[in-house]
Every structure is written in C-alpha cells, then in structure tokens.
Protein backbone atom coordinates (compact mmCIF):
# COMPACT_ATOMS: atom_id res chain seq x y z
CA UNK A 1 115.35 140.94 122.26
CA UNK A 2 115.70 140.68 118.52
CA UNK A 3 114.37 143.49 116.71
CA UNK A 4 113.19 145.65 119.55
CA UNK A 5 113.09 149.03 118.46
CA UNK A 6 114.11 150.03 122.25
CA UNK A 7 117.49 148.62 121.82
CA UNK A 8 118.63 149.46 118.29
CA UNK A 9 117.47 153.43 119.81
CA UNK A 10 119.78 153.08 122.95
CA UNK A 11 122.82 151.30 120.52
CA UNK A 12 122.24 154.70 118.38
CA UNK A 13 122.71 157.03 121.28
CA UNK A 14 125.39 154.93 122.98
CA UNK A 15 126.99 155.24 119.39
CA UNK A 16 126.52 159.33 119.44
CA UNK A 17 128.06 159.13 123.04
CA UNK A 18 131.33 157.41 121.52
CA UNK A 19 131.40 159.63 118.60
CA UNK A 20 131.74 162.65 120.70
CA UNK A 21 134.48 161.20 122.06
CA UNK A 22 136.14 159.80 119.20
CA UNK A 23 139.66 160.63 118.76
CA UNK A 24 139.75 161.32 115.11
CA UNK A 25 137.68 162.77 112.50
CA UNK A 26 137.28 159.50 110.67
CA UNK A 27 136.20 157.80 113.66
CA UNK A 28 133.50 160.06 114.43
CA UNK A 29 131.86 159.97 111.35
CA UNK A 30 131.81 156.39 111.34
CA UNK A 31 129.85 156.09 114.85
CA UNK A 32 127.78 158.88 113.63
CA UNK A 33 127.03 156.21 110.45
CA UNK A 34 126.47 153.40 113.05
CA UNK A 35 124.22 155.50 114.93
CA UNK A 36 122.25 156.39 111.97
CA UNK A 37 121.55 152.88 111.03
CA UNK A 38 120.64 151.45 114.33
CA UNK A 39 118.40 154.69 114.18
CA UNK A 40 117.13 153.49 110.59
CA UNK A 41 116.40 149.51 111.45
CA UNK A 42 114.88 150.54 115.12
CA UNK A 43 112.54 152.84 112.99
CA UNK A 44 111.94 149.50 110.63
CA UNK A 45 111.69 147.10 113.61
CA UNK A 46 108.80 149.67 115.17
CA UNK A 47 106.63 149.95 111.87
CA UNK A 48 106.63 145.71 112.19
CA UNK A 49 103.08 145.10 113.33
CA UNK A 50 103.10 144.32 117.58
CA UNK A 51 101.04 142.27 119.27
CA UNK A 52 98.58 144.48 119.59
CA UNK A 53 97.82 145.01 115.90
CA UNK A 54 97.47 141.16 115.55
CA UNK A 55 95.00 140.95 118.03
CA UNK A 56 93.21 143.75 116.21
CA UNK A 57 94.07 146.76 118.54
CA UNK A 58 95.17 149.77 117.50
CA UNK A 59 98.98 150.79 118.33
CA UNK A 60 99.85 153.07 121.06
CA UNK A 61 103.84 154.17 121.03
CA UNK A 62 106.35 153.87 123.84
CA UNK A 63 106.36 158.13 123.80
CA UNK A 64 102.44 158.20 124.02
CA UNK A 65 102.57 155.51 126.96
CA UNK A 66 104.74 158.01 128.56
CA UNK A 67 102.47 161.22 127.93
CA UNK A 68 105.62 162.62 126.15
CA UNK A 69 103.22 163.08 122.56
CA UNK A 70 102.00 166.81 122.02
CA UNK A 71 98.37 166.77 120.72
C-alpha cells in the first residue's frame, strides 16, 4: 500500500540486512542512507492522520496494539 508506514519500516531493515552484508565500505553506507530515509518517510507517512482520526477517534499505534509500549 502506498504510504504505509509498515512497509517503508520493513524496506529500512531489509536495507540494514544488505548493508551488513555489503561488500564495500561505500556500499554500506549507502544502504545505511536508504535505510535511513525509508526510516524518515515511514515516520512522515505515520504522523498522516488514519482513519481513525477522521472519524474523530483518537490514534492508537501498531506497538501499543501489540502491548509492546512501556507506561
């Protein structure tokens, strides 16, 4: 989906993944870039407003869905 916030985070660790593996200096600091910016715009696609905030409902995060938020 376009501008899901879930996707640009899994391109970002996918891009870490290659970048540990990258056979040259240069090349890992340019996945390490890529990964930063997917990190970046999935950070900009998530402060969009959802569905939820149209309808008037406050916004509950994918990590507090999953319990994973300390309080």
């Amino acid at each position: 989906m376009p501008g899901d916030p879930k996707e640009c985070r899994e391109q970002a660790n996918q891009c870490l993944e290659l970048a540990s593996k990258a056979p040259s200096p240069l090349s890992k600091a340019r996945f390490e870039e890529l990964a930063q910016n997917r990190a970046t715009l999935g950070q900009e696609f998530g402060a969009r407003p959802g569905p939820f905030e149209k309808l008037g409902r406050s916004h509950v995060s994918e990590d507090r869905l999953k319990g994973n938020l300390s309080r």
